[in-house]
PDB file of N, CA and C in Angstrom:
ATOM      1  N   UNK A   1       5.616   2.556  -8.762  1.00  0.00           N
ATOM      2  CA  UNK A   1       4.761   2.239  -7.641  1.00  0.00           C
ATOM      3  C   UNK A   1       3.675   1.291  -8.130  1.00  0.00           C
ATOM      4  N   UNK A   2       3.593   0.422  -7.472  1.00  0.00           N
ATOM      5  CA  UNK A   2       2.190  -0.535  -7.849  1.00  0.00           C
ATOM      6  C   UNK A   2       1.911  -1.415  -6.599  1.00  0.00           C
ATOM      7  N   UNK A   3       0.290  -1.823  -6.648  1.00  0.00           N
ATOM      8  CA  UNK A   3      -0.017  -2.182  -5.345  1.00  0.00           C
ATOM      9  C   UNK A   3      -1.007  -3.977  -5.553  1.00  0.00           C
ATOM     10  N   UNK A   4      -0.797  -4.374  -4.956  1.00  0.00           N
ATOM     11  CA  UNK A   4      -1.560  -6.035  -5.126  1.00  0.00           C
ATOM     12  C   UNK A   4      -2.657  -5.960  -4.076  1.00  0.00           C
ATOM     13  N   UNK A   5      -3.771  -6.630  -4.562  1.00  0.00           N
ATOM     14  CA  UNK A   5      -4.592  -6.685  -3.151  1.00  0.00           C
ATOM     15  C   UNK A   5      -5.104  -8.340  -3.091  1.00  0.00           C
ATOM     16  N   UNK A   6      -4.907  -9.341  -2.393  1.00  0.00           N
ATOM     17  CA  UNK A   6      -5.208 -10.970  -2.549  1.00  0.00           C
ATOM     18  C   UNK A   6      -6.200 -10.718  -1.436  1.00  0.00           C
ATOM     19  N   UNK A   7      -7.232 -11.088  -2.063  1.00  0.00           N
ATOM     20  CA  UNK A   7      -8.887 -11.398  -1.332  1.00  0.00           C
ATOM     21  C   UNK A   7      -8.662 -12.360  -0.161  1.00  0.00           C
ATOM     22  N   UNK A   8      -8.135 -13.207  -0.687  1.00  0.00           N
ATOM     23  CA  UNK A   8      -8.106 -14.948   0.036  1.00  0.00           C
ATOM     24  C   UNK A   8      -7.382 -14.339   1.683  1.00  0.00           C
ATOM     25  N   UNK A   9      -6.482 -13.499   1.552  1.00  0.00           N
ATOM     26  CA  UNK A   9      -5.580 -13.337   2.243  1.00  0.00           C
ATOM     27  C   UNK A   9      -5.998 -11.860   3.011  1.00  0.00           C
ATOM     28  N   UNK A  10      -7.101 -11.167   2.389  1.00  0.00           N
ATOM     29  CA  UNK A  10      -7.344  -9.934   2.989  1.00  0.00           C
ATOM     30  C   UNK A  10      -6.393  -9.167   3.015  1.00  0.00           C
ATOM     31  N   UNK A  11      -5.358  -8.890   1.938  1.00  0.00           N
ATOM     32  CA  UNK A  11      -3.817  -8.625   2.501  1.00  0.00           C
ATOM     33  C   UNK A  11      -3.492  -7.344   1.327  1.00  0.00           C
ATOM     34  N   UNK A  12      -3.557  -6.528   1.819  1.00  0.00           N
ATOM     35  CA  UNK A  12      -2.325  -5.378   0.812  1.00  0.00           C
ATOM     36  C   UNK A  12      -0.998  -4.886   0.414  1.00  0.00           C
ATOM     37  N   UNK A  13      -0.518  -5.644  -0.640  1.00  0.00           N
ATOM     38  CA  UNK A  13       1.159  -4.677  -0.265  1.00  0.00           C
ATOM     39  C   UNK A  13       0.949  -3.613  -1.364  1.00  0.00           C
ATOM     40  N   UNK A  14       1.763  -2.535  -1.043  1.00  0.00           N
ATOM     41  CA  UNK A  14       1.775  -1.495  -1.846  1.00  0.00           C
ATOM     42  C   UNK A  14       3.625  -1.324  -1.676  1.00  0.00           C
ATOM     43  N   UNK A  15       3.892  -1.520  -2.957  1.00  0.00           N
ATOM     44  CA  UNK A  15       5.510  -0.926  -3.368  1.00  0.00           C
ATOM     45  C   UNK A  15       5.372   0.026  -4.124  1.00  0.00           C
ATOM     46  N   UNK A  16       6.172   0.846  -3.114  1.00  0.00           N
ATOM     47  CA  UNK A  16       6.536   2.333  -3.353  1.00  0.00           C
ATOM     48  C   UNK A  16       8.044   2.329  -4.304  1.00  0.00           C
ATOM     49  N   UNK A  17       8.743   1.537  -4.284  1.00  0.00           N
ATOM     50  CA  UNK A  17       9.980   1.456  -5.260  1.00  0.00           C
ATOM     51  C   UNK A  17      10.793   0.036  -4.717  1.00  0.00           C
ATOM     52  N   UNK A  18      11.188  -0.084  -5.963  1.00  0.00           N
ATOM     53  CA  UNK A  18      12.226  -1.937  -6.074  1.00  0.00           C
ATOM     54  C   UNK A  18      13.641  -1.209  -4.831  1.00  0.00           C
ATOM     55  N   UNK A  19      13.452  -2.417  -4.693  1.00  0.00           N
ATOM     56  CA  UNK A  19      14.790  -2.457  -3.473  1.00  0.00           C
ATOM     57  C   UNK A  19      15.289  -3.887  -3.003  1.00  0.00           C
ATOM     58  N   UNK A  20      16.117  -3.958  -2.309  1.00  0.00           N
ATOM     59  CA  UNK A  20      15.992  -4.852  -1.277  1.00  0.00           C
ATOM     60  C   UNK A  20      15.340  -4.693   0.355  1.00  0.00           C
ATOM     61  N   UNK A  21      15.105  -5.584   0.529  1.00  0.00           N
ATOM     62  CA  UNK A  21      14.415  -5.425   1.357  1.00  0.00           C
ATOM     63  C   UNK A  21      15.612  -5.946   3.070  1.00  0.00           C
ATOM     64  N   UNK A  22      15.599  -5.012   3.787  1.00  0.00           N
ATOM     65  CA  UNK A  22      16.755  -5.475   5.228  1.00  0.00           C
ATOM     66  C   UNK A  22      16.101  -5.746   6.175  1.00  0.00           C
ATOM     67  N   UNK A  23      15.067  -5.132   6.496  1.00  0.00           N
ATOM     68  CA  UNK A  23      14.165  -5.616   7.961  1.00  0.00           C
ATOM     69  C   UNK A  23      12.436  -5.018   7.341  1.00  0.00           C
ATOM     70  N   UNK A  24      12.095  -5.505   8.909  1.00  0.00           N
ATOM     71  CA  UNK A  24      10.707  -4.453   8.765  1.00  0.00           C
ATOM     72  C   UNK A  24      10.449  -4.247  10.169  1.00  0.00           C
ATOM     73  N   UNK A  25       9.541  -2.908  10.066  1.00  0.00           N
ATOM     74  CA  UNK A  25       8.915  -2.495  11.241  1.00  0.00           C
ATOM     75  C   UNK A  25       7.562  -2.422  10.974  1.00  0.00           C
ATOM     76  N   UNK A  26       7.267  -2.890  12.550  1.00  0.00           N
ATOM     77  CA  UNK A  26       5.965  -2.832  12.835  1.00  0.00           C
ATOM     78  C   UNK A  26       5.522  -1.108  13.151  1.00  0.00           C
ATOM     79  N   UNK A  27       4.497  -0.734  12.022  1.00  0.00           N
ATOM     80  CA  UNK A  27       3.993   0.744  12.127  1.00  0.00           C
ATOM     81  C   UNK A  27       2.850   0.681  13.427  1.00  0.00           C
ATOM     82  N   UNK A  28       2.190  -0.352  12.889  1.00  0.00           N
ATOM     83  CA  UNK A  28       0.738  -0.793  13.655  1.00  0.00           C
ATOM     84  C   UNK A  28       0.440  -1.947  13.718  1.00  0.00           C
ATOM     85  N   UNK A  29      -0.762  -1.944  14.416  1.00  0.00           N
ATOM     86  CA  UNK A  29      -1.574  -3.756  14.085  1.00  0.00           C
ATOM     87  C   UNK A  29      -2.144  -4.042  12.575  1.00  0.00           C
ATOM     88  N   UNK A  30      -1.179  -4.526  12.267  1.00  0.00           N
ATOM     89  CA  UNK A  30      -1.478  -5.244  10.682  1.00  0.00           C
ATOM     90  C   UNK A  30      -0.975  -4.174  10.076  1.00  0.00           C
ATOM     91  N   UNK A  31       0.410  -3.270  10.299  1.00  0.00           N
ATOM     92  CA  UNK A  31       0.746  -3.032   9.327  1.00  0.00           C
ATOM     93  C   UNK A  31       2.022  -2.621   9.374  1.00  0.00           C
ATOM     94  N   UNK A  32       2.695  -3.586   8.135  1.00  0.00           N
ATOM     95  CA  UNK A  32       4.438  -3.951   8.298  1.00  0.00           C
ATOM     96  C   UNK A  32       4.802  -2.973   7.711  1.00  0.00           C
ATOM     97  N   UNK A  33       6.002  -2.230   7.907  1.00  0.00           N
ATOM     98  CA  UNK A  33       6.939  -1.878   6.600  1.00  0.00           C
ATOM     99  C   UNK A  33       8.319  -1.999   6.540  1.00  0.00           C
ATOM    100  N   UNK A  34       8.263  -2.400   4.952  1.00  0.00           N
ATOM    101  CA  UNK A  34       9.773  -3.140   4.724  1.00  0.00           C
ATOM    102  C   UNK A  34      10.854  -2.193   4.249  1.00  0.00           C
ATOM    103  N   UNK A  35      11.357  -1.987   5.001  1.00  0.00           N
ATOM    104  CA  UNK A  35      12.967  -0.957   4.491  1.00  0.00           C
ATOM    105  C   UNK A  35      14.097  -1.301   4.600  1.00  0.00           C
ATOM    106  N   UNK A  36      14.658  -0.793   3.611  1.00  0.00           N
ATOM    107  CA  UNK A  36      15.780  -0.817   2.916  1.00  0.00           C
ATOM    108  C   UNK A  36      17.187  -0.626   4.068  1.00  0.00           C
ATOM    109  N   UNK A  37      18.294  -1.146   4.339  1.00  0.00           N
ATOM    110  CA  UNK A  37      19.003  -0.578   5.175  1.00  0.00           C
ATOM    111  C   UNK A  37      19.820  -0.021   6.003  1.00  0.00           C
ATOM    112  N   UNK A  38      19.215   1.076   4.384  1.00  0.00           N
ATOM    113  CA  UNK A  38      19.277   2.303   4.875  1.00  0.00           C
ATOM    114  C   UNK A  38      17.966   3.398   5.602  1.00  0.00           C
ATOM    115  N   UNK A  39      17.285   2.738   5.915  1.00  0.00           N
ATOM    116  CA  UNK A  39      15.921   2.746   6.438  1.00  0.00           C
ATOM    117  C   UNK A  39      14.227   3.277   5.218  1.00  0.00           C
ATOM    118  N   UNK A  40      14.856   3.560   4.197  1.00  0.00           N
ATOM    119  CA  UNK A  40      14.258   3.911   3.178  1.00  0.00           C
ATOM    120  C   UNK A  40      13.250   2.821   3.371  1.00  0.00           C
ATOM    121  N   UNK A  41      12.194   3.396   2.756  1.00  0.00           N
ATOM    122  CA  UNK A  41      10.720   2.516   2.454  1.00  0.00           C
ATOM    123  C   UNK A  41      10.666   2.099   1.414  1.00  0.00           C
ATOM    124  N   UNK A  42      10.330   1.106   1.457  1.00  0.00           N
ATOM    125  CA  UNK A  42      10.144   0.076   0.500  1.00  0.00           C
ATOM    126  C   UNK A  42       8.828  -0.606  -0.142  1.00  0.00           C
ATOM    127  N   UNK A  43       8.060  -0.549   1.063  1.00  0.00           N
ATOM    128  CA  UNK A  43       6.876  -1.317   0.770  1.00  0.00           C
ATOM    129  C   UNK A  43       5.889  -1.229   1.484  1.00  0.00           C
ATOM    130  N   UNK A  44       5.203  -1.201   1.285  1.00  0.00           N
ATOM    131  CA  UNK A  44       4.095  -1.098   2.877  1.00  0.00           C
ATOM    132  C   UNK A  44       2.697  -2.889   2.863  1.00  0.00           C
ATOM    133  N   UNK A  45       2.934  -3.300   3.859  1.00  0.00           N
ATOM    134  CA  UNK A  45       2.160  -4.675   4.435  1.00  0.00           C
ATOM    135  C   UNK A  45       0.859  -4.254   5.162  1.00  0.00           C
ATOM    136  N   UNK A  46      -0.294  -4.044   4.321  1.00  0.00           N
ATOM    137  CA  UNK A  46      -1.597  -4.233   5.076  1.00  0.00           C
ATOM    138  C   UNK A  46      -2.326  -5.312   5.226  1.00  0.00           C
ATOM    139  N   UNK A  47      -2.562  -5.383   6.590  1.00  0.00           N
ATOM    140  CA  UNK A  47      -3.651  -6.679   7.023  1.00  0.00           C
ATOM    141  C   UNK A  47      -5.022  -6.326   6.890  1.00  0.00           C
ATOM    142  N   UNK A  48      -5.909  -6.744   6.607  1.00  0.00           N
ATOM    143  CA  UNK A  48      -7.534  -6.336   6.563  1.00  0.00           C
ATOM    144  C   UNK A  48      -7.462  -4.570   6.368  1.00  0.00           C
ATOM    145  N   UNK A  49      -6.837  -4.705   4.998  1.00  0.00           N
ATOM    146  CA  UNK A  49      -7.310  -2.844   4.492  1.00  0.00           C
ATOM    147  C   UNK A  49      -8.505  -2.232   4.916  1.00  0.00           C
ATOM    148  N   UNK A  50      -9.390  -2.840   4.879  1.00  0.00           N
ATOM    149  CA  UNK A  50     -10.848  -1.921   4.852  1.00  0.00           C
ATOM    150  C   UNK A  50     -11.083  -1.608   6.191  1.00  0.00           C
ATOM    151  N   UNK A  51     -10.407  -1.859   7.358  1.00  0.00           N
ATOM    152  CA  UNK A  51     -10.434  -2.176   8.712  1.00  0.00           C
ATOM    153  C   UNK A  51     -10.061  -0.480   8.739  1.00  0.00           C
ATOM    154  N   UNK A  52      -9.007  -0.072   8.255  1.00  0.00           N
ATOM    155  CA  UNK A  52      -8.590   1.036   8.466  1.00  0.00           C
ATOM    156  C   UNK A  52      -7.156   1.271   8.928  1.00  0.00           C
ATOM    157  N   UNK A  53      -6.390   2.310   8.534  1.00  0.00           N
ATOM    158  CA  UNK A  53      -4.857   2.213   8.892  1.00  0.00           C
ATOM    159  C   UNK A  53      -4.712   3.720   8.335  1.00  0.00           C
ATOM    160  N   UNK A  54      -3.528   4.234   9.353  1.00  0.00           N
ATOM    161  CA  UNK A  54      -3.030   5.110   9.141  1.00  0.00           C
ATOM    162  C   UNK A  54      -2.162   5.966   7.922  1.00  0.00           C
ATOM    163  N   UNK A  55      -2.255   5.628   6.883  1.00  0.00           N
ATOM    164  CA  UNK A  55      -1.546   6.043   5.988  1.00  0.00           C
ATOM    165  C   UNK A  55      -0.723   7.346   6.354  1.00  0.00           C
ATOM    166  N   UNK A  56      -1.220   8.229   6.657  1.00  0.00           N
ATOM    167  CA  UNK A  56      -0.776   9.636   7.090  1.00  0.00           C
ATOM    168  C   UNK A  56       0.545   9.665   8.059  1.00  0.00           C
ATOM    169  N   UNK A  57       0.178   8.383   9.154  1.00  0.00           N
ATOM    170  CA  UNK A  57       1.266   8.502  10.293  1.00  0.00           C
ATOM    171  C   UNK A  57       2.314   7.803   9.577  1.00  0.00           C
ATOM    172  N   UNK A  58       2.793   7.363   8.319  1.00  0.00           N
ATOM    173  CA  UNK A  58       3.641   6.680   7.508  1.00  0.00           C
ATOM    174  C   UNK A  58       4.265   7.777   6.745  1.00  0.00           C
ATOM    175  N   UNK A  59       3.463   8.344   6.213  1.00  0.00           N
ATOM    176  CA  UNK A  59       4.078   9.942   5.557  1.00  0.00           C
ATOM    177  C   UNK A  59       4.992  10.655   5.970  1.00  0.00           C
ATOM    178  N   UNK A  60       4.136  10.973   7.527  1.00  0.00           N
ATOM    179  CA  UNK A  60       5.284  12.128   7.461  1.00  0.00           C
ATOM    180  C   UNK A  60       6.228  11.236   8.794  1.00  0.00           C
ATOM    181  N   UNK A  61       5.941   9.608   9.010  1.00  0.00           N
ATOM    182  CA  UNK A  61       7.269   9.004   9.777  1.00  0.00           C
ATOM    183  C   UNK A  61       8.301   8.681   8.791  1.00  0.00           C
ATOM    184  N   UNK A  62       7.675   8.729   7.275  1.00  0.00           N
ATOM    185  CA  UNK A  62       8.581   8.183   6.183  1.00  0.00           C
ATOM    186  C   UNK A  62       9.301   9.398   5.573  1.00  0.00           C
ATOM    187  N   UNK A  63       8.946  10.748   6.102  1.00  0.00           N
ATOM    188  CA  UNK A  63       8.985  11.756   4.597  1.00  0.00           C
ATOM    189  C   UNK A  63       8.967  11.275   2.993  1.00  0.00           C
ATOM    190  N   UNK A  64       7.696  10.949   2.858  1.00  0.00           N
ATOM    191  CA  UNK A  64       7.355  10.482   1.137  1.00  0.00           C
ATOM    192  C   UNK A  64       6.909  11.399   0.732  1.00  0.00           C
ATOM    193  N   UNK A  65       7.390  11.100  -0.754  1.00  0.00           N
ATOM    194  CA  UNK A  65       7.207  11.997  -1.744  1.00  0.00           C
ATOM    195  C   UNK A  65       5.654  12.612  -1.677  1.00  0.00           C
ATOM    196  N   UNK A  66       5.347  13.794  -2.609  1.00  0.00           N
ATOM    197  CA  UNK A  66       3.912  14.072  -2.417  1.00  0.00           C
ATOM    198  C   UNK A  66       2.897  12.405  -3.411  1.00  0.00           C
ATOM    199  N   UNK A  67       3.392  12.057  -4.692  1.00  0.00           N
ATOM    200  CA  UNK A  67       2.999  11.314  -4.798  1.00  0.00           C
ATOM    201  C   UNK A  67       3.068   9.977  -4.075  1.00  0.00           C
ATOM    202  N   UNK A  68       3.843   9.576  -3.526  1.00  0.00           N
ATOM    203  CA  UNK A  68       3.986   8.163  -2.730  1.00  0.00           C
ATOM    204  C   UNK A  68       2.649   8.387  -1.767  1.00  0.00           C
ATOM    205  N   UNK A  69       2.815   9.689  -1.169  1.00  0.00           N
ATOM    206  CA  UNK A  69       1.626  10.019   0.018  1.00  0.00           C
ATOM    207  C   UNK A  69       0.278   9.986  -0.710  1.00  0.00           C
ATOM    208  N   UNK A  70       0.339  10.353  -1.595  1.00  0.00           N
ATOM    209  CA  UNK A  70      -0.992  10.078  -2.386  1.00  0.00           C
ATOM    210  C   UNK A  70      -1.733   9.228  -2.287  1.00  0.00           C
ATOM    211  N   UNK A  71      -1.113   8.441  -3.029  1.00  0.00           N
ATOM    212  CA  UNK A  71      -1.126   7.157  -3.035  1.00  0.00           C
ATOM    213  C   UNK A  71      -1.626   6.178  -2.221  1.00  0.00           C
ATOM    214  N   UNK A  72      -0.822   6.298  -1.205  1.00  0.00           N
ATOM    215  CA  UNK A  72      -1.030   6.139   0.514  1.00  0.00           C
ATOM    216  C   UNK A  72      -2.657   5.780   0.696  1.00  0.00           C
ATOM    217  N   UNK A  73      -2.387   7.078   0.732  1.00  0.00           N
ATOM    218  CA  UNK A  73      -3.871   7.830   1.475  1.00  0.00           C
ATOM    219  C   UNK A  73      -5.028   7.190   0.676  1.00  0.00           C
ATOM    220  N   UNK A  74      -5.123   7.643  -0.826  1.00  0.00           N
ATOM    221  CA  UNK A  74      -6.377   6.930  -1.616  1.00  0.00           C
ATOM    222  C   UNK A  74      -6.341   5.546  -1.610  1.00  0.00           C
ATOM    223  N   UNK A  75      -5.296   4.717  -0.844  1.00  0.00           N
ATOM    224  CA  UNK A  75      -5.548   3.664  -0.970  1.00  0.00           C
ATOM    225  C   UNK A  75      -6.306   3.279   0.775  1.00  0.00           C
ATOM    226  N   UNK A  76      -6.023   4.014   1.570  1.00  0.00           N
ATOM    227  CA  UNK A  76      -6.211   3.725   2.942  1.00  0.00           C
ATOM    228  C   UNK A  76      -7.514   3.814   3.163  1.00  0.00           C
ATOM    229  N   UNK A  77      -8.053   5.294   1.669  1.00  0.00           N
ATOM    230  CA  UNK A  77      -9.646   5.449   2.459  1.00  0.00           C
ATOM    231  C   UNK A  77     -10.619   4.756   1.686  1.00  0.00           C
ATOM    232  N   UNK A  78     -10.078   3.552   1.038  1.00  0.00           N
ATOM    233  CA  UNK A  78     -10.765   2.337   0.566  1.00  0.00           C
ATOM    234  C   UNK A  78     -11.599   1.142   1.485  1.00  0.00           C
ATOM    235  N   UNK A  79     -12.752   1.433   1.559  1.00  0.00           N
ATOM    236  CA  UNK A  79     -13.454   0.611   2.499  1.00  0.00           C
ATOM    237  C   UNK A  79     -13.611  -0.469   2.343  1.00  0.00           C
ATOM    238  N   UNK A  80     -13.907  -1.047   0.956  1.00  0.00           N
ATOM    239  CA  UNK A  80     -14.483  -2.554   0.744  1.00  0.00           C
ATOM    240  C   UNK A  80     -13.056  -2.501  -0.506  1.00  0.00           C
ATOM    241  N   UNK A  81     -12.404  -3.566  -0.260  1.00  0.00           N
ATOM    242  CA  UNK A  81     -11.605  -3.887  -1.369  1.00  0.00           C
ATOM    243  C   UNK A  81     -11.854  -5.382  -1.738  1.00  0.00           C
ATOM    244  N   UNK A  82     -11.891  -5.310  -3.297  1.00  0.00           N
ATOM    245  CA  UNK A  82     -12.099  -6.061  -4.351  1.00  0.00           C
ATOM    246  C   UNK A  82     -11.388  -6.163  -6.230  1.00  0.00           C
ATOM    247  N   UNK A  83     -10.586  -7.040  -6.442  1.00  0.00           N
ATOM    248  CA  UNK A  83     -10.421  -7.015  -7.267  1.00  0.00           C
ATOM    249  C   UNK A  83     -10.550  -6.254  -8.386  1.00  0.00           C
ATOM    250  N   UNK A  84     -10.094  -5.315  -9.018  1.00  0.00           N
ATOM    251  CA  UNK A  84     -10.948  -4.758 -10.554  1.00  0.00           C
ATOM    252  C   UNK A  84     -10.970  -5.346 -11.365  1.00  0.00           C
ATOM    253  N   UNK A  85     -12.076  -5.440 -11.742  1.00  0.00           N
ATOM    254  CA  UNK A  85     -12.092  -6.575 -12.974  1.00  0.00           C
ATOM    255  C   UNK A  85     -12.397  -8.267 -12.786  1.00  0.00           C
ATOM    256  N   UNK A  86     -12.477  -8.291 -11.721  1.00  0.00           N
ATOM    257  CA  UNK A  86     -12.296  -9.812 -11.116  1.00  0.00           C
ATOM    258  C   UNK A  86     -12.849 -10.216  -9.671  1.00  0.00           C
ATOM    259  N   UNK A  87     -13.639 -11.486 -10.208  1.00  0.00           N
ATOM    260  CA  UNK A  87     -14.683 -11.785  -8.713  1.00  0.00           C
ATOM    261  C   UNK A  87     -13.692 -12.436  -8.012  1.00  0.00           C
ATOM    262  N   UNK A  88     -12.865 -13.116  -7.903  1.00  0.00           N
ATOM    263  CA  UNK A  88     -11.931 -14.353  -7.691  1.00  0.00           C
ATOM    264  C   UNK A  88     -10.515 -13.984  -7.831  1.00  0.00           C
ATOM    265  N   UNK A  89      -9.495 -14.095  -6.735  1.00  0.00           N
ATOM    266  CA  UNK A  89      -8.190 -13.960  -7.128  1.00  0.00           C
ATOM    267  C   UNK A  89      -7.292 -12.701  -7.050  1.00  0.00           C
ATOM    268  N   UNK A  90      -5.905 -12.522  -7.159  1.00  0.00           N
ATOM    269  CA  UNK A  90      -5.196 -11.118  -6.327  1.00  0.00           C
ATOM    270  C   UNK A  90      -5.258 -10.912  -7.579  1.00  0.00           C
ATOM    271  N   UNK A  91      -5.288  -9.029  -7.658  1.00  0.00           N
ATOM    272  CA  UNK A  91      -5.119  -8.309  -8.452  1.00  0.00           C
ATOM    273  C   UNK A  91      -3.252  -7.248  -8.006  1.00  0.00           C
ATOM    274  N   UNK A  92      -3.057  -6.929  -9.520  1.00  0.00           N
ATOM    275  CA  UNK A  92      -1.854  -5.913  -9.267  1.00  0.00           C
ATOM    276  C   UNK A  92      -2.217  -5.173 -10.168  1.00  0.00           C
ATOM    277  N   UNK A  93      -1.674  -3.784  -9.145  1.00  0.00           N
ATOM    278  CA  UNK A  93      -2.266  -2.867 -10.285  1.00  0.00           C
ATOM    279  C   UNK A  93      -0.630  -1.710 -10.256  1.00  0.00           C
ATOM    280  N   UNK A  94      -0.211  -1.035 -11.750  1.00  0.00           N
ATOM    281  CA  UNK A  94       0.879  -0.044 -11.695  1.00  0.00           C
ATOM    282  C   UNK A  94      -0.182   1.035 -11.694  1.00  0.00           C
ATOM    283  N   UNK A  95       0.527   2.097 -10.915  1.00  0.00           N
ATOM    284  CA  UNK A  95       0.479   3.561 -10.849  1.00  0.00           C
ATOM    285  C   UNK A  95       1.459   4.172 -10.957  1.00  0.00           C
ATOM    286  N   UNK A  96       1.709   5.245 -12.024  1.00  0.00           N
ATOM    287  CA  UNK A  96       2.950   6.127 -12.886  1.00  0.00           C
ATOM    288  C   UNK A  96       2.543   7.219 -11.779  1.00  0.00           C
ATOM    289  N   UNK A  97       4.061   7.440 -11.630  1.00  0.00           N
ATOM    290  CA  UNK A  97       3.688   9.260 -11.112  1.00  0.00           C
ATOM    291  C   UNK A  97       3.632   9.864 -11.188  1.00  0.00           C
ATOM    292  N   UNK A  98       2.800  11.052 -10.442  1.00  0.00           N
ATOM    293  CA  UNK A  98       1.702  12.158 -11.058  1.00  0.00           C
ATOM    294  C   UNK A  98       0.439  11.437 -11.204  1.00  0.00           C
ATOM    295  N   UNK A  99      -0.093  10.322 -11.266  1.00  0.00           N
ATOM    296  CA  UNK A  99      -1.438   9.870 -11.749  1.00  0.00           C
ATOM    297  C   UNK A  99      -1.696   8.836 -10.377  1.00  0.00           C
ATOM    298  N   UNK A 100      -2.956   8.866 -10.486  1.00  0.00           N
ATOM    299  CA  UNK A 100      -3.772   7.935  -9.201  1.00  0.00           C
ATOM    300  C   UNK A 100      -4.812   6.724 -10.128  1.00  0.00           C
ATOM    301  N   UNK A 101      -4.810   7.375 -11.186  1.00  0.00           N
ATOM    302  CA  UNK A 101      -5.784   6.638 -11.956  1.00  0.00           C
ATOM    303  C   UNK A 101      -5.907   4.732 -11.583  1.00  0.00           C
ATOM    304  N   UNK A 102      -5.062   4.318 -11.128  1.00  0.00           N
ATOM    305  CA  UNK A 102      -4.979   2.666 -11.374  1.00  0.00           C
ATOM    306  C   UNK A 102      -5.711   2.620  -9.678  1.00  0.00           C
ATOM    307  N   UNK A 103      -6.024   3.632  -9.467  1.00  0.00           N
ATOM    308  CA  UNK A 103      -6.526   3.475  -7.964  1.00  0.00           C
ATOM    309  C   UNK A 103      -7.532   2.600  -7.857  1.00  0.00           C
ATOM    310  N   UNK A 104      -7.931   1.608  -7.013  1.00  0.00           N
ATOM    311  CA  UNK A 104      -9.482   1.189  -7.009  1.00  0.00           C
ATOM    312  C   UNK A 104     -10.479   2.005  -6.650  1.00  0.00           C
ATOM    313  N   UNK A 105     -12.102   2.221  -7.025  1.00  0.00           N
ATOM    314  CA  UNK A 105     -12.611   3.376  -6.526  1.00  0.00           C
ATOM    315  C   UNK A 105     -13.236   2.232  -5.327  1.00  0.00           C
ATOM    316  N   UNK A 106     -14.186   3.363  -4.548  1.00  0.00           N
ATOM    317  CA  UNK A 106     -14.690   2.327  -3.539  1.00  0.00           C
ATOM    318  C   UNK A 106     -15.917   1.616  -4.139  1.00  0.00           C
ATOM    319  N   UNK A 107     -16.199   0.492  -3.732  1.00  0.00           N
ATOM    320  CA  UNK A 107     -17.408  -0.003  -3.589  1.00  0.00           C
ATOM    321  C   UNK A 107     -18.298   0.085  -3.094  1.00  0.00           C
TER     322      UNK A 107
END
């Protein structure tokens, strides 16, 4: 699992696991997800993260793992997102599972 966040673009993807990708559905406003298809999740497309989005209604429309949902969630209740480590430019970050650690904290 690892997640990118590009400033320029206000934009989040978070991959939950390598795949191909067959379609996507629209969950919400500004937020895609790309599955596999066999409808499996693949990825999740946020527009203006800090705006706010449902992570939860993805969970249990996805049945994800307890960590994938984790995940999810600590990333959803991120208000101001910003780079770690960096004033300028997209960041990617891996998260192993079982651990949240690569999480951004809030600002």
């Amino acid at each position: 699992m690892r997640y990118h966040y590009d400033p320029d673009a206000d934009a989040l993807y978070i991959e939950l696991r390598y795949g191909e990708i067959d379609h996507q559905h629209e969950q919400s406003d500004g937020v895609l997800l790309d599955l596999a298809a066999d409808g499996s999740l693949i990825g999740v497309d946020v527009m203006v993260p800090g705006s706010g989005w449902a992570a939860e209604e993805i969970i249990s429309d996805r049945h994800l793992s307890r960590n994938e949902g984790d995940l999810l969630i600590a990333l959803a209740r991120i208000q101001t997102w910003q780079p770690r480590g960096s004033k300028q430019g997209a960041a990617v970050h891996s998260v192993s599972h079982g651990s949240l650690a690569g999480i951004l904290v809030k600002s």
